[in-house]
Protein backbone atom coordinates (compact mmCIF):
# COMPACT_ATOMS: atom_id res chain seq x y z
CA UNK A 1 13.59 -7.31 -14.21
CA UNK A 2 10.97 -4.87 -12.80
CA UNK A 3 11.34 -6.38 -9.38
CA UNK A 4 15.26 -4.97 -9.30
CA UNK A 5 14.37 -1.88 -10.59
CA UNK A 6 11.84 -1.07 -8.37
CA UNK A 7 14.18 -2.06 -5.34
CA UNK A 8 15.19 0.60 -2.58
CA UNK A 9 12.58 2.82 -4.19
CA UNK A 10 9.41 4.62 -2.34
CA UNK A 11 6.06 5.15 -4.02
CA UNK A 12 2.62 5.34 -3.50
CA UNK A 13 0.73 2.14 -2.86
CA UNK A 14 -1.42 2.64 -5.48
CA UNK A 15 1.26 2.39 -7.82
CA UNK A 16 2.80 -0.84 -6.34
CA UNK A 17 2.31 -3.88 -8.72
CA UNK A 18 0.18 -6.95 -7.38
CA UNK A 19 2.25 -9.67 -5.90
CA UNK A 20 5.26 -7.09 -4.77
CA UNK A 21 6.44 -6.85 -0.85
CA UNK A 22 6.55 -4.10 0.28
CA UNK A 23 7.18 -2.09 3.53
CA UNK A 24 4.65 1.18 5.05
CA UNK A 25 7.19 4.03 4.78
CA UNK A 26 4.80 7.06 5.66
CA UNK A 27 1.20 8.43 5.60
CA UNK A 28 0.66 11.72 3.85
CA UNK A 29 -2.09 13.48 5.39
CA UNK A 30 -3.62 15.22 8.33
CA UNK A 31 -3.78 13.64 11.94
CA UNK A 32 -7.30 12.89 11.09
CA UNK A 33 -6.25 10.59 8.03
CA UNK A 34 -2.91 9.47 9.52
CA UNK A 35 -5.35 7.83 12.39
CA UNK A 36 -7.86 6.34 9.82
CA UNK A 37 -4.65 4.45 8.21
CA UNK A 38 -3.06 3.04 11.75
CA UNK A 39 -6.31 1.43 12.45
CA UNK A 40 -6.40 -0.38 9.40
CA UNK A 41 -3.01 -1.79 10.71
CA UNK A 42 -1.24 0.02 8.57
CA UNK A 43 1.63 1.21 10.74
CA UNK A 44 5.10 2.61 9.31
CA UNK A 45 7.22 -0.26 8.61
CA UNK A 46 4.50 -2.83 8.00
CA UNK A 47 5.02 -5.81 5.53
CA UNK A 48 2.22 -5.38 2.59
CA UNK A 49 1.11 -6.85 -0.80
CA UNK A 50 -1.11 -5.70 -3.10
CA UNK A 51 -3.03 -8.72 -4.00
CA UNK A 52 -5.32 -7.58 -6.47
CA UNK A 53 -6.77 -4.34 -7.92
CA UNK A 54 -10.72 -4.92 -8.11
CA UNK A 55 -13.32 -4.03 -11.11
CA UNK A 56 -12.16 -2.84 -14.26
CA UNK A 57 -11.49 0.56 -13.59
CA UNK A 58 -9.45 -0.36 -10.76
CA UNK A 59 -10.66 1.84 -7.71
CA UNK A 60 -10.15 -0.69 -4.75
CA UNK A 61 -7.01 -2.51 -4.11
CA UNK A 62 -7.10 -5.76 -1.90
CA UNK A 63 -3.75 -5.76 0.18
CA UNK A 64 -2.57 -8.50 2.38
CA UNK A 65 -0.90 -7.46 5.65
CA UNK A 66 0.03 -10.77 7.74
CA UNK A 67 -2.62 -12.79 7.64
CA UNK A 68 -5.77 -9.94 6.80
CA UNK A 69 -6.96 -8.96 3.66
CA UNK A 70 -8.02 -4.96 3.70
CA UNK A 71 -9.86 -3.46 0.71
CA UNK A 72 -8.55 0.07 -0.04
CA UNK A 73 -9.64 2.57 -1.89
CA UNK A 74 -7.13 3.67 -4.79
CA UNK A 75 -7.92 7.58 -3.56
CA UNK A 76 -6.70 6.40 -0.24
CA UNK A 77 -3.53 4.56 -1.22
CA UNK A 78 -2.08 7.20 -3.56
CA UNK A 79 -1.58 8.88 0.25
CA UNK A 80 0.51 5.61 1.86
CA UNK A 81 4.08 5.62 0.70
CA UNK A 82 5.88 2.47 0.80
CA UNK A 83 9.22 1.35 -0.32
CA UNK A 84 10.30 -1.81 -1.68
CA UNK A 85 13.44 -3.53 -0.58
């Protein structure tokens, strides 16, 4: 099943299926971009879901971190690595 194979495994957000948990494992960028990302909430080891991917080619993602929804941009979460236990 795709869910087993994709567990213990890190990749970019924007290649995380909708509807899988996953967990903020690091930000690859400058301290400029690095900042951007923590004030969206998205701190290393936060709890995420990619709820949707938006329009038909795809170049937002809707993620759900506790109770908020954040719209990303895909260019954005190619940078967030997360890993899915």
């Amino acid at each position: 099943m795709r869910n087993d194979f994709l567990r213990n495994k890190t990749l970019s957000l924007s290649k995380l299926s909708v509807g899988i948990d996953a967990y903020v494992s690091d930000l690859v960028g400058d301290r400029s971009f690095r900042s951007r990302v923590l004030g969206f909430g998205l701190n290393i080891g936060a709890k995420l879901r990619v709820e949707k991917a938006t329009s038909s080619t795809n170049e937002h993602l809707i993620i759900v971190i506790g109770n908020s929804r954040l719209v990303i941009a895909r260019e954005i979460a190619e940078r967030i690595i997360v890993s899915v236990h």
